[in-house]
PDB file of N, CA and C in Angstrom:
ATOM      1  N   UNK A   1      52.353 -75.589  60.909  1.00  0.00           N
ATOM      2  CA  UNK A   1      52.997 -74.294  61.066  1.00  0.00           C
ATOM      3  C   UNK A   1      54.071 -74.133  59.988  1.00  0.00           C
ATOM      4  N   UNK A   2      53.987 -72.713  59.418  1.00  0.00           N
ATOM      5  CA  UNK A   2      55.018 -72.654  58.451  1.00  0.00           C
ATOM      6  C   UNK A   2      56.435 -72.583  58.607  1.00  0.00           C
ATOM      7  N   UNK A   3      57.360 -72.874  58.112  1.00  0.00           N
ATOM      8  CA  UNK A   3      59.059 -72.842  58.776  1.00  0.00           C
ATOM      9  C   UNK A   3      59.554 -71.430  58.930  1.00  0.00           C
ATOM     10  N   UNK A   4      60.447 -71.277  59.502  1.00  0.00           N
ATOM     11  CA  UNK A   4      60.844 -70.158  60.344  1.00  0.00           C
ATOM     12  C   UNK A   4      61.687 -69.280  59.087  1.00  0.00           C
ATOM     13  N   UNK A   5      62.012 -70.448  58.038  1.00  0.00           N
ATOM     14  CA  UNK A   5      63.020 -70.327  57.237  1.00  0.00           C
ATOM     15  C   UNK A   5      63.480 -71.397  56.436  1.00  0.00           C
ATOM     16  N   UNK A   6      62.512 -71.174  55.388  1.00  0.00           N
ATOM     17  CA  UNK A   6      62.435 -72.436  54.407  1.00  0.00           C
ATOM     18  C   UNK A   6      63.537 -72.717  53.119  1.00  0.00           C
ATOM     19  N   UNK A   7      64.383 -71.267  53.145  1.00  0.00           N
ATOM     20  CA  UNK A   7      65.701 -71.651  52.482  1.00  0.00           C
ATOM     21  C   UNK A   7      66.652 -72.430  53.275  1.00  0.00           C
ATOM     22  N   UNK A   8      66.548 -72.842  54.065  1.00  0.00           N
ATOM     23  CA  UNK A   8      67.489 -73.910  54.906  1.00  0.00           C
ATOM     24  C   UNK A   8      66.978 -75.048  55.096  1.00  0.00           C
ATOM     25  N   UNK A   9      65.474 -75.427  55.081  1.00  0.00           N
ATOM     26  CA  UNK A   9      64.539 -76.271  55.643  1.00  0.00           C
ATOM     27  C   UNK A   9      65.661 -77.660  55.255  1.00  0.00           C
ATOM     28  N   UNK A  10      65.935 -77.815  53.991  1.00  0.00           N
ATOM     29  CA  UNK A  10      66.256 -79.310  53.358  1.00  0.00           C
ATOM     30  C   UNK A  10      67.886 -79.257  53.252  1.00  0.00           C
ATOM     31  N   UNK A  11      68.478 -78.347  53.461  1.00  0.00           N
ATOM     32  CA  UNK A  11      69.658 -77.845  52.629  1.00  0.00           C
ATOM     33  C   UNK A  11      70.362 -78.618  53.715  1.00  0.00           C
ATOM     34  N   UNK A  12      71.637 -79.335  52.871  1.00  0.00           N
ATOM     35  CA  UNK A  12      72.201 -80.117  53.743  1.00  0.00           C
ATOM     36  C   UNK A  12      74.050 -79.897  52.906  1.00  0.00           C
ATOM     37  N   UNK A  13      74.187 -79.423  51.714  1.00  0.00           N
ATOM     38  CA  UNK A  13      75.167 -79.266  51.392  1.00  0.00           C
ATOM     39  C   UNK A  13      75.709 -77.532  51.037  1.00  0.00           C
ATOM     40  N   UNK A  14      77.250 -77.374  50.743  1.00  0.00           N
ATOM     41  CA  UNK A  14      77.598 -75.993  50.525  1.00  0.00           C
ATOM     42  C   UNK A  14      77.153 -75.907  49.392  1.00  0.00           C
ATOM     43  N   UNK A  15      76.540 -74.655  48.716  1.00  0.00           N
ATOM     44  CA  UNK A  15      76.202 -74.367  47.573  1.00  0.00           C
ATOM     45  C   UNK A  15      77.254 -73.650  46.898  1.00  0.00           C
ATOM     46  N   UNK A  16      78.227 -73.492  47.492  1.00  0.00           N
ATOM     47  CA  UNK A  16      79.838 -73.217  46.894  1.00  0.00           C
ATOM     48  C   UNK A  16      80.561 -73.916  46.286  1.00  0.00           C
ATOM     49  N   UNK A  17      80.739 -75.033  47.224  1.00  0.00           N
ATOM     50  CA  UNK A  17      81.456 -76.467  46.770  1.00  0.00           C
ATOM     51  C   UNK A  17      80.754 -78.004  46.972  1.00  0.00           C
ATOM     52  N   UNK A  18      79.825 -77.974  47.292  1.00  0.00           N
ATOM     53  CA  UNK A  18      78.507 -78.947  47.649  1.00  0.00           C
ATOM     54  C   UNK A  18      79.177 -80.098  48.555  1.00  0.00           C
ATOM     55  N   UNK A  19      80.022 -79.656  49.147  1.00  0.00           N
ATOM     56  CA  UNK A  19      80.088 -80.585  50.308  1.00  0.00           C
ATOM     57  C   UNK A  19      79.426 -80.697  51.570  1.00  0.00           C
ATOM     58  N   UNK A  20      79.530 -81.577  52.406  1.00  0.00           N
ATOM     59  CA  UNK A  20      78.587 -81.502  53.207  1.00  0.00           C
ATOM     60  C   UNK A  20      78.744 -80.571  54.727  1.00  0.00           C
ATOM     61  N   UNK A  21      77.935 -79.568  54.710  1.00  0.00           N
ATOM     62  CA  UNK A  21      77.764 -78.323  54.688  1.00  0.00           C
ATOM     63  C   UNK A  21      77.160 -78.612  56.810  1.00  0.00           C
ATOM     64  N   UNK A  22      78.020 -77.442  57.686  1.00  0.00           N
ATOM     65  CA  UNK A  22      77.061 -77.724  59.441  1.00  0.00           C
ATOM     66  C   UNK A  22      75.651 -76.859  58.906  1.00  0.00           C
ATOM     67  N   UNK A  23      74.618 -77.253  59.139  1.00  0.00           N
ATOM     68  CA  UNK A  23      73.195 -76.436  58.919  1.00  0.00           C
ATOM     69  C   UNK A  23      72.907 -75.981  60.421  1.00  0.00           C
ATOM     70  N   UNK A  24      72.844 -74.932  61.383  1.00  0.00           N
ATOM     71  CA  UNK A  24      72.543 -74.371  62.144  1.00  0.00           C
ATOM     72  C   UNK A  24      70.838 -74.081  61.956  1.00  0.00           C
ATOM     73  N   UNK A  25      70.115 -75.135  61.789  1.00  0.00           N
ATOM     74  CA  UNK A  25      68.678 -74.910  61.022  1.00  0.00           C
ATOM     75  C   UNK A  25      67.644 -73.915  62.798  1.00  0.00           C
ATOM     76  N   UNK A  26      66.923 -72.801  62.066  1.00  0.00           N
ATOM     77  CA  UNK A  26      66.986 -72.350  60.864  1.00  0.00           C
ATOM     78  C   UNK A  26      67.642 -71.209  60.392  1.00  0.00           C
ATOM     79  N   UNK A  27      68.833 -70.619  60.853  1.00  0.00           N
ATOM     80  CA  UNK A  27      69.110 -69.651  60.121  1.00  0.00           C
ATOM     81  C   UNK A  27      70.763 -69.408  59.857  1.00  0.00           C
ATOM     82  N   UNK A  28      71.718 -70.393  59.974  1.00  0.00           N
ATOM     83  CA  UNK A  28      73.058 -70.426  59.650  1.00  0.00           C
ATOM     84  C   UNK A  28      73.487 -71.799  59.206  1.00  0.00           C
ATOM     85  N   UNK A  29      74.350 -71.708  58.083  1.00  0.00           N
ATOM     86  CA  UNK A  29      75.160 -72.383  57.105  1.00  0.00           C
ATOM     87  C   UNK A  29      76.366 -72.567  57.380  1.00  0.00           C
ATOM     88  N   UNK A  30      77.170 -73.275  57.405  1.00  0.00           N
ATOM     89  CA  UNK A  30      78.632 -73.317  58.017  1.00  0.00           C
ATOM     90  C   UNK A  30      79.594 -74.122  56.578  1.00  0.00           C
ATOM     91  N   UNK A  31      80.413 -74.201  55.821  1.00  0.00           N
ATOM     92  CA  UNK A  31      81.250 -75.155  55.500  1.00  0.00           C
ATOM     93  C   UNK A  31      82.584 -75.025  55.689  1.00  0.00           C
ATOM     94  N   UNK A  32      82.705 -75.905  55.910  1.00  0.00           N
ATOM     95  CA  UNK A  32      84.454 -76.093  56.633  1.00  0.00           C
ATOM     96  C   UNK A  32      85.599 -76.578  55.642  1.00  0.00           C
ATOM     97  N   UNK A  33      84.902 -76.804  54.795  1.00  0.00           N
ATOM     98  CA  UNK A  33      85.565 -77.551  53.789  1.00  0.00           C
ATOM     99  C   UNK A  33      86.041 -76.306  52.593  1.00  0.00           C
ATOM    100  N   UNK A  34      85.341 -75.289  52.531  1.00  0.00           N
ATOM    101  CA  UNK A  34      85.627 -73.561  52.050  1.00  0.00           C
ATOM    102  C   UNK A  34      85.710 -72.531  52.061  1.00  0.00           C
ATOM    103  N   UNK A  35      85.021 -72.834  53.247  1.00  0.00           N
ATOM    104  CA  UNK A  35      85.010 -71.653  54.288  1.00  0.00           C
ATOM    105  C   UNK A  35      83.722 -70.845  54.095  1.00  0.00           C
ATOM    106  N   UNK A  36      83.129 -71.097  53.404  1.00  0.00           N
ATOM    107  CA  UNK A  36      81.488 -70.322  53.188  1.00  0.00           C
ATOM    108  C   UNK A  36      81.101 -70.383  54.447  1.00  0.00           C
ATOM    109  N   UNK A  37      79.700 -69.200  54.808  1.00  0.00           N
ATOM    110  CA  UNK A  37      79.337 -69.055  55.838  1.00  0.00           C
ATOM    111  C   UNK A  37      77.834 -68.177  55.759  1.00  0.00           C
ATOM    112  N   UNK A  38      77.138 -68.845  55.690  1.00  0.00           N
ATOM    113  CA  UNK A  38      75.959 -68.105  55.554  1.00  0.00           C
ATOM    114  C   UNK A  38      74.916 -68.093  56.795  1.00  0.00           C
ATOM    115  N   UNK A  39      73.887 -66.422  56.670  1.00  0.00           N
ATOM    116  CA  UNK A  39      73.325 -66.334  58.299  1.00  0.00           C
ATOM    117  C   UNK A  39      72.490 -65.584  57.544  1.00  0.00           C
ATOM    118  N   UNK A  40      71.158 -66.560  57.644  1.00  0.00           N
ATOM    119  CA  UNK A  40      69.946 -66.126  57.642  1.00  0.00           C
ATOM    120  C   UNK A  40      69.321 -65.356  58.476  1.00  0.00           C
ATOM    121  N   UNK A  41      68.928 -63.759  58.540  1.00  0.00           N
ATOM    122  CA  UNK A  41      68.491 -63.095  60.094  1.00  0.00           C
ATOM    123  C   UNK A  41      67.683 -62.269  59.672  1.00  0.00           C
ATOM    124  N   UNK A  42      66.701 -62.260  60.443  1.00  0.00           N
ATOM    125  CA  UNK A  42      65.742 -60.492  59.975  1.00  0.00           C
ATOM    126  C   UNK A  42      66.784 -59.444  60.249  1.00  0.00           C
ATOM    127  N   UNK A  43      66.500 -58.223  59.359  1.00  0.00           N
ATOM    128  CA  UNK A  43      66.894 -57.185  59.879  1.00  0.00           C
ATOM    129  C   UNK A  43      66.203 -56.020  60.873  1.00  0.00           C
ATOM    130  N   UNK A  44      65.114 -56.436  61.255  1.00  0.00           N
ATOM    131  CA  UNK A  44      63.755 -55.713  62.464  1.00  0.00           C
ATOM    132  C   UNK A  44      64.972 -55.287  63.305  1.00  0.00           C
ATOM    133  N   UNK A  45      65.197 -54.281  63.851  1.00  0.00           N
ATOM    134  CA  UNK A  45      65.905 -53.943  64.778  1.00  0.00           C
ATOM    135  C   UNK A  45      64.534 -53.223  66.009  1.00  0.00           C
ATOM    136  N   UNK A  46      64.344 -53.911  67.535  1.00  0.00           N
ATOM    137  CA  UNK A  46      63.718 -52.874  68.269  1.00  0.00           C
ATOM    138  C   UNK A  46      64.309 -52.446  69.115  1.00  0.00           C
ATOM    139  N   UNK A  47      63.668 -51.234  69.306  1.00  0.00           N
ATOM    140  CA  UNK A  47      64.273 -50.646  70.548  1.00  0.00           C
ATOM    141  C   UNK A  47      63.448 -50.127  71.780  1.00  0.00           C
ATOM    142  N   UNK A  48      63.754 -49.934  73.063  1.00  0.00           N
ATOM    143  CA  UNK A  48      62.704 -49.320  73.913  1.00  0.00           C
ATOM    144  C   UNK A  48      63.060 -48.204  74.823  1.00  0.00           C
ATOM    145  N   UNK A  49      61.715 -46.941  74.791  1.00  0.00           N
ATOM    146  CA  UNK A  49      62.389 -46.082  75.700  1.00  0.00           C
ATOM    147  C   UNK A  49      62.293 -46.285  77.429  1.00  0.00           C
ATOM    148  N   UNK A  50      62.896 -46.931  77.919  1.00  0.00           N
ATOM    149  CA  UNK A  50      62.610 -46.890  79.675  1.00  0.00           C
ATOM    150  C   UNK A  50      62.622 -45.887  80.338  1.00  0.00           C
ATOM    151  N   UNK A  51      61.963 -45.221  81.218  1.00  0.00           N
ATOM    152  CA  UNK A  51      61.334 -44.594  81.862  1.00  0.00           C
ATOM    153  C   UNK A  51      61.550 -44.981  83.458  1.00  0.00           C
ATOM    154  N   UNK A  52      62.695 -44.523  84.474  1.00  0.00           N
ATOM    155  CA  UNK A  52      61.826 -44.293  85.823  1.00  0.00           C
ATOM    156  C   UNK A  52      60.807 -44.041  86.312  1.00  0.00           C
ATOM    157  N   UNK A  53      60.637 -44.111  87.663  1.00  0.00           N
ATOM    158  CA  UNK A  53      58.835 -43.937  88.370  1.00  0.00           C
ATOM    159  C   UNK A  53      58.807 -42.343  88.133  1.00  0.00           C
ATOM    160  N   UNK A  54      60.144 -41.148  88.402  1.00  0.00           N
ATOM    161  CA  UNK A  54      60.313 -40.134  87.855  1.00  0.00           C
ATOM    162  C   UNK A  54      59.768 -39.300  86.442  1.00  0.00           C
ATOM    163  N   UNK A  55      59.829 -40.772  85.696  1.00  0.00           N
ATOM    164  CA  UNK A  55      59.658 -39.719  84.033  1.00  0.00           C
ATOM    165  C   UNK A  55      60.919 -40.012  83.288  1.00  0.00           C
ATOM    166  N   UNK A  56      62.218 -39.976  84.328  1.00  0.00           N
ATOM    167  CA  UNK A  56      63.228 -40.070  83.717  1.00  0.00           C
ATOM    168  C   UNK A  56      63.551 -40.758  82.440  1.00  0.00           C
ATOM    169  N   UNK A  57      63.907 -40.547  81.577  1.00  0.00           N
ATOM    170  CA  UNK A  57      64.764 -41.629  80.319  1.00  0.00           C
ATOM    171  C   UNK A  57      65.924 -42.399  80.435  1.00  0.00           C
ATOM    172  N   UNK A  58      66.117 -43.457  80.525  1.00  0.00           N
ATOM    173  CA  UNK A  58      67.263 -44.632  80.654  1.00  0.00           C
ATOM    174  C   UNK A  58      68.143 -44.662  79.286  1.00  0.00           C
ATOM    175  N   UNK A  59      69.057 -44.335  79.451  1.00  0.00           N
ATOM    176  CA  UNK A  59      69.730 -44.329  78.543  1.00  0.00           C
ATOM    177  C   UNK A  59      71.306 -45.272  78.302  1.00  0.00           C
ATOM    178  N   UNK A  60      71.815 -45.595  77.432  1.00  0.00           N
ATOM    179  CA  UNK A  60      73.304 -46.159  77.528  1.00  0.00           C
ATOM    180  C   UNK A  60      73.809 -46.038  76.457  1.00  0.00           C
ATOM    181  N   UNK A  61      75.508 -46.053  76.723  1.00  0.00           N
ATOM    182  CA  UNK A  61      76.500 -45.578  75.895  1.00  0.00           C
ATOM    183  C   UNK A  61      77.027 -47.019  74.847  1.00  0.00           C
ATOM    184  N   UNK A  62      76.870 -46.760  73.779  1.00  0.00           N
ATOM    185  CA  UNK A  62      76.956 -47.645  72.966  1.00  0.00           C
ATOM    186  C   UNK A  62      78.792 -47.945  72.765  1.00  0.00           C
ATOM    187  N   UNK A  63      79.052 -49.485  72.903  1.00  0.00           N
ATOM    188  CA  UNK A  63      80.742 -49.490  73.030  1.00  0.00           C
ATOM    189  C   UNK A  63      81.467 -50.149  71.858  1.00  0.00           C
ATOM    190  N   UNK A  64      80.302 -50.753  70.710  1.00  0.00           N
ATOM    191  CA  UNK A  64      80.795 -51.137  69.640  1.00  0.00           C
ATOM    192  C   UNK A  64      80.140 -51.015  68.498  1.00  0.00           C
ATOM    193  N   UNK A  65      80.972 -51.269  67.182  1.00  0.00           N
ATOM    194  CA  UNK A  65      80.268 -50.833  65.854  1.00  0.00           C
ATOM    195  C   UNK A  65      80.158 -49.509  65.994  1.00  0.00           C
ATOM    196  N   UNK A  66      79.188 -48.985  64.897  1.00  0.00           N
ATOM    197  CA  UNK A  66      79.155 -47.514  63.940  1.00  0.00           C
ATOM    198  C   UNK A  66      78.150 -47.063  65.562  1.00  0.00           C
ATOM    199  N   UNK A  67      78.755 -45.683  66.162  1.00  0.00           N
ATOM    200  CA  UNK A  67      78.085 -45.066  67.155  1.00  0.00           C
ATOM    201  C   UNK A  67      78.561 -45.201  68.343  1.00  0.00           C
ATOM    202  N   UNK A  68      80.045 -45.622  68.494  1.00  0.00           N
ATOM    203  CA  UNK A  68      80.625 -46.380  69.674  1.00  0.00           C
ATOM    204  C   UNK A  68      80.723 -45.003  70.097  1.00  0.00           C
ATOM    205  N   UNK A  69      80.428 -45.176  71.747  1.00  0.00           N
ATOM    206  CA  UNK A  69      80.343 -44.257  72.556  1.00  0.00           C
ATOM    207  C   UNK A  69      79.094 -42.342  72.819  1.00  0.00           C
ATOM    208  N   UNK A  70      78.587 -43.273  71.295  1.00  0.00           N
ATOM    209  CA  UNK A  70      77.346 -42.449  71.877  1.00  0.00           C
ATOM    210  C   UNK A  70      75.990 -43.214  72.817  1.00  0.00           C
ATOM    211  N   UNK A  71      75.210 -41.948  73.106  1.00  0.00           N
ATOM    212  CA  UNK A  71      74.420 -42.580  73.948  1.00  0.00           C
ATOM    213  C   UNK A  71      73.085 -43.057  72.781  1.00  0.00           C
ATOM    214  N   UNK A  72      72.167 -43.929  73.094  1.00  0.00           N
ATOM    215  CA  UNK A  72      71.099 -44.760  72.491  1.00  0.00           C
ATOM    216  C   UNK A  72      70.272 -45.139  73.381  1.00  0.00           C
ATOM    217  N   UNK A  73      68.695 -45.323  73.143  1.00  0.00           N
ATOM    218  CA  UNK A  73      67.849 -46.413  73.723  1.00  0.00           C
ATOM    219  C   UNK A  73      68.853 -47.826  73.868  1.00  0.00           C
ATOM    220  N   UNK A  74      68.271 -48.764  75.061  1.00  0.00           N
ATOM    221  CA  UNK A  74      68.265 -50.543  74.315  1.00  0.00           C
ATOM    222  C   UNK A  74      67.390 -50.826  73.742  1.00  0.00           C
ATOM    223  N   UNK A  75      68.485 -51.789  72.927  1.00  0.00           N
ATOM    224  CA  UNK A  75      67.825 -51.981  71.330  1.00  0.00           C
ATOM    225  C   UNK A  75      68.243 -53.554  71.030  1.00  0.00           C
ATOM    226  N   UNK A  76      68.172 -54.004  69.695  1.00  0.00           N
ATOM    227  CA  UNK A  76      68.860 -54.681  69.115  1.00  0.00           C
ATOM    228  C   UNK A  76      67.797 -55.509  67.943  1.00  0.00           C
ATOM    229  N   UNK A  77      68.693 -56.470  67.510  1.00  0.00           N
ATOM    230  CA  UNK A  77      68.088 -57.468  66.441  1.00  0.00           C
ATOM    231  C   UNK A  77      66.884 -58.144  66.560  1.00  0.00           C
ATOM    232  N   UNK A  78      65.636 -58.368  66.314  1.00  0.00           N
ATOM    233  CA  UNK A  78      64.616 -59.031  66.310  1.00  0.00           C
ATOM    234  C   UNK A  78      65.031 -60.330  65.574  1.00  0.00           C
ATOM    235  N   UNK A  79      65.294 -61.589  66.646  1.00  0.00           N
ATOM    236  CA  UNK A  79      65.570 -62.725  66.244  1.00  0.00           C
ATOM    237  C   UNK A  79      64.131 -63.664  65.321  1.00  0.00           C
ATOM    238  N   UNK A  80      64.708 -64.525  64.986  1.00  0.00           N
ATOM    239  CA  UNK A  80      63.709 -65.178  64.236  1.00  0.00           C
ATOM    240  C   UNK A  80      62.618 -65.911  65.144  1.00  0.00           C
ATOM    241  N   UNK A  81      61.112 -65.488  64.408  1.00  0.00           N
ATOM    242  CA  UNK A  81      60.264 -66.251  65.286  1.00  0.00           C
ATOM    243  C   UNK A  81      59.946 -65.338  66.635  1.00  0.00           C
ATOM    244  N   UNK A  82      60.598 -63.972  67.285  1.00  0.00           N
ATOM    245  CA  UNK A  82      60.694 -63.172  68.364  1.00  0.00           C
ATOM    246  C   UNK A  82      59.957 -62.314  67.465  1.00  0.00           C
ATOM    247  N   UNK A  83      59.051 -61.679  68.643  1.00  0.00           N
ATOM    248  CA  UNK A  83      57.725 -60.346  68.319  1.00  0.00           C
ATOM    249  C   UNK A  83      59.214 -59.503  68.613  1.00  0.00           C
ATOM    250  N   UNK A  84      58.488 -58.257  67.679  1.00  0.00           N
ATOM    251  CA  UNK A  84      59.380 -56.925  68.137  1.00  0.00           C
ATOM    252  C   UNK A  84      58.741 -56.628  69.456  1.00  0.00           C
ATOM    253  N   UNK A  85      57.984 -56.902  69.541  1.00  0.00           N
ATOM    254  CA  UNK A  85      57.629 -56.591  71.708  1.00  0.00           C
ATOM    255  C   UNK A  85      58.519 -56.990  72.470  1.00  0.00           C
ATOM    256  N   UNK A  86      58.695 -58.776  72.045  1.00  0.00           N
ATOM    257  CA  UNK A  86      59.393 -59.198  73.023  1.00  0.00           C
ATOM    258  C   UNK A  86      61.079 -58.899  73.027  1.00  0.00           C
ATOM    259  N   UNK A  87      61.178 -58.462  71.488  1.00  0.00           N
ATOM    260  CA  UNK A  87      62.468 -58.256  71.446  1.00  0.00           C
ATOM    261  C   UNK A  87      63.021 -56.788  72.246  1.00  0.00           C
ATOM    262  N   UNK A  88      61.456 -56.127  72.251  1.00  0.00           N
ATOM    263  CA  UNK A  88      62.042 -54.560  73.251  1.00  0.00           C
ATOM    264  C   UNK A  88      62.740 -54.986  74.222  1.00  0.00           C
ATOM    265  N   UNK A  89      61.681 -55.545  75.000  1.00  0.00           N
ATOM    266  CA  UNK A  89      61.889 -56.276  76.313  1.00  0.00           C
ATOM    267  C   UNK A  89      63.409 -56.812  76.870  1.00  0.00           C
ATOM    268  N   UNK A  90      63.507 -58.049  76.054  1.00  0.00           N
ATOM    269  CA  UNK A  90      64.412 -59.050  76.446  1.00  0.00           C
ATOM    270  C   UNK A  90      65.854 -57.838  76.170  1.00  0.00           C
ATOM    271  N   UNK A  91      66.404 -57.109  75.299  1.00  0.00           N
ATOM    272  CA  UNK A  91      67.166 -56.458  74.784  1.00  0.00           C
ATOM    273  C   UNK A  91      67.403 -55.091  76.223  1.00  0.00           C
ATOM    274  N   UNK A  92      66.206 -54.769  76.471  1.00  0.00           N
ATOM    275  CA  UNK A  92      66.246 -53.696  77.537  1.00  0.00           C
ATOM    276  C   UNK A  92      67.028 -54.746  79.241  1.00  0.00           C
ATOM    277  N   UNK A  93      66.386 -55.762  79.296  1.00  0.00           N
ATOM    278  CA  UNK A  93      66.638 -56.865  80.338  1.00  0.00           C
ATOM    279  C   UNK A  93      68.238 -57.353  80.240  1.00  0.00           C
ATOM    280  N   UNK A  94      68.817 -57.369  79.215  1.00  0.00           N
ATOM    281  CA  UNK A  94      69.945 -57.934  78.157  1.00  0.00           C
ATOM    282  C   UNK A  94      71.103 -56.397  78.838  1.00  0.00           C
ATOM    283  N   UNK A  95      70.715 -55.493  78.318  1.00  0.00           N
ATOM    284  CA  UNK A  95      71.835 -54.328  77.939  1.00  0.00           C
ATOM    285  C   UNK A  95      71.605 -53.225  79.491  1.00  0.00           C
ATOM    286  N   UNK A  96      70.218 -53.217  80.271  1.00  0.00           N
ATOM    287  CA  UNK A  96      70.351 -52.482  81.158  1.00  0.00           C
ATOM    288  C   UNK A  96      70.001 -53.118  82.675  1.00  0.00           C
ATOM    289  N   UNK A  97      69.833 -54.477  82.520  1.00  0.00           N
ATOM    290  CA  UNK A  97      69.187 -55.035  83.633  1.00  0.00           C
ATOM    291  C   UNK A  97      68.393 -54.876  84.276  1.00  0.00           C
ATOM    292  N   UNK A  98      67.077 -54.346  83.092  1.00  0.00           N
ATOM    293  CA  UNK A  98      65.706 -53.741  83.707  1.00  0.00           C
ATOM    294  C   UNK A  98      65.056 -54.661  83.293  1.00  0.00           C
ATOM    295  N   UNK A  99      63.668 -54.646  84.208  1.00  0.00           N
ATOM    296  CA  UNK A  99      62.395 -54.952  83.690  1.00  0.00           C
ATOM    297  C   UNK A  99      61.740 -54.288  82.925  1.00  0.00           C
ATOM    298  N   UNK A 100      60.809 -54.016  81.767  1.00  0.00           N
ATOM    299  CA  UNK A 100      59.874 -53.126  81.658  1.00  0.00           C
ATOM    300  C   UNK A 100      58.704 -53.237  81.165  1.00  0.00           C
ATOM    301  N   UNK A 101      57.945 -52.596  80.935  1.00  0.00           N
ATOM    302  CA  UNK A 101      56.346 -53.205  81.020  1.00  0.00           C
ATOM    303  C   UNK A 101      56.121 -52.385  79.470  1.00  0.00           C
ATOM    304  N   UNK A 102      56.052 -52.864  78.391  1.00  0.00           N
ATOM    305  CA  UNK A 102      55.941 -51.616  77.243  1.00  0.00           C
ATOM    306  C   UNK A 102      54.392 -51.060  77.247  1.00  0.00           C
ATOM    307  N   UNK A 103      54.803 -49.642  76.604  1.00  0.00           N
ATOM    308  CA  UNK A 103      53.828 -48.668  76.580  1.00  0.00           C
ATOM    309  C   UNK A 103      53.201 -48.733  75.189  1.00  0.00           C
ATOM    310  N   UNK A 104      52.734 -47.021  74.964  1.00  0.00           N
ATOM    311  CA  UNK A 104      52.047 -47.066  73.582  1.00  0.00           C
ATOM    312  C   UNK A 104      53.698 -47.325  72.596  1.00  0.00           C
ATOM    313  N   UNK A 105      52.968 -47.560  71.423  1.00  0.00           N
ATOM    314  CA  UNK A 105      54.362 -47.573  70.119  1.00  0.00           C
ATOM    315  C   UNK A 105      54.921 -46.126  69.876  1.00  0.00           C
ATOM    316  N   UNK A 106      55.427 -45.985  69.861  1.00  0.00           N
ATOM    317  CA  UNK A 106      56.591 -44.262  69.293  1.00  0.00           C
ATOM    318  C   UNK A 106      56.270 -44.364  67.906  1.00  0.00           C
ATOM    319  N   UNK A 107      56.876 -45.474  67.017  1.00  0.00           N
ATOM    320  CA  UNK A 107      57.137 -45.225  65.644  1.00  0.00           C
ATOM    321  C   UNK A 107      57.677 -46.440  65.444  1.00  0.00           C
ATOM    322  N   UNK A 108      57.422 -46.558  63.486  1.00  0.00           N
ATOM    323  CA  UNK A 108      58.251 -47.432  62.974  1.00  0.00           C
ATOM    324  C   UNK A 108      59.084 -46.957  61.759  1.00  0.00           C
ATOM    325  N   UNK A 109      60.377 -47.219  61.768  1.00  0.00           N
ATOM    326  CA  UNK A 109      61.252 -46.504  60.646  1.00  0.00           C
ATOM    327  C   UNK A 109      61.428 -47.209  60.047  1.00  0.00           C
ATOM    328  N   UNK A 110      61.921 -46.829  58.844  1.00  0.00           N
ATOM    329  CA  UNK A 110      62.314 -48.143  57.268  1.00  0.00           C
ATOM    330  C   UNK A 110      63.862 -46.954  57.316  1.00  0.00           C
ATOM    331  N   UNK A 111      65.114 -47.693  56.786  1.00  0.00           N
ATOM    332  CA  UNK A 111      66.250 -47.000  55.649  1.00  0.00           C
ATOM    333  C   UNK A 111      65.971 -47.956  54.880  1.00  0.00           C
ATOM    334  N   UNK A 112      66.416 -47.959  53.712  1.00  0.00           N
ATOM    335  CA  UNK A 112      66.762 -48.348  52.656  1.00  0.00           C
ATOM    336  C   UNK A 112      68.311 -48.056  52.184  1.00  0.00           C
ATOM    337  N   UNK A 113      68.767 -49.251  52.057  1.00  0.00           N
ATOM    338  CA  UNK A 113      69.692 -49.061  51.702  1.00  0.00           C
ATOM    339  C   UNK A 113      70.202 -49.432  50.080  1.00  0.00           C
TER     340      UNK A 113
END
């Protein structure tokens, strides 16, 4: 099986000051010795729309970062090695304390930044 994240696979020192570096393998870098700090992460963000037996839409008020206090689907980061399915899921389970069973797909968006 291929690595999750093969820029960390071997890496054992800071590439700042090459000392010997905490490896959070596979996706964070730590040195203490300079303070570098590196975090390997997808940027996949999913999200899901929940639905009551109604029809209704589940919604929640977002309380931090860019959008605080508007309302949003649950959402979040697609961790490494996590399907964007499961990441609907676990994130909806996470932020609204639902179960949910996913449906058809809505869409997929790109920004570019």
């Amino acid at each position: 099986m291929a690595s999750l994240n093969p820029a960390l696979e071997d890496v054992r020192f800071c590439p700042r000051c090459a000392q010997l570096a905490e490896v959070s393998f596979p996706r964070e870098l730590r040195c203490d010795a300079c303070g570098y700090h590196a975090l390997w992460s997808p940027e996949p963000v999913a999200a899901a729309i929940p639905r009551d037996e109604n029809g209704r839409i589940w919604l929640l008020r977002r309380t931090q970062h860019e959008g605080a206090g508007c309302w949003t689907f649950p959402g979040g980061y697609v961790e490494l090695g996590e399907s964007v399915e499961d990441a609907a899921v676990h994130e909806t389970r996470e932020e609204l304390d639902k179960d949910i069973e996913l449906g058809d797909l809505v869409g997929v968006y790109a920004e570019a930044s």
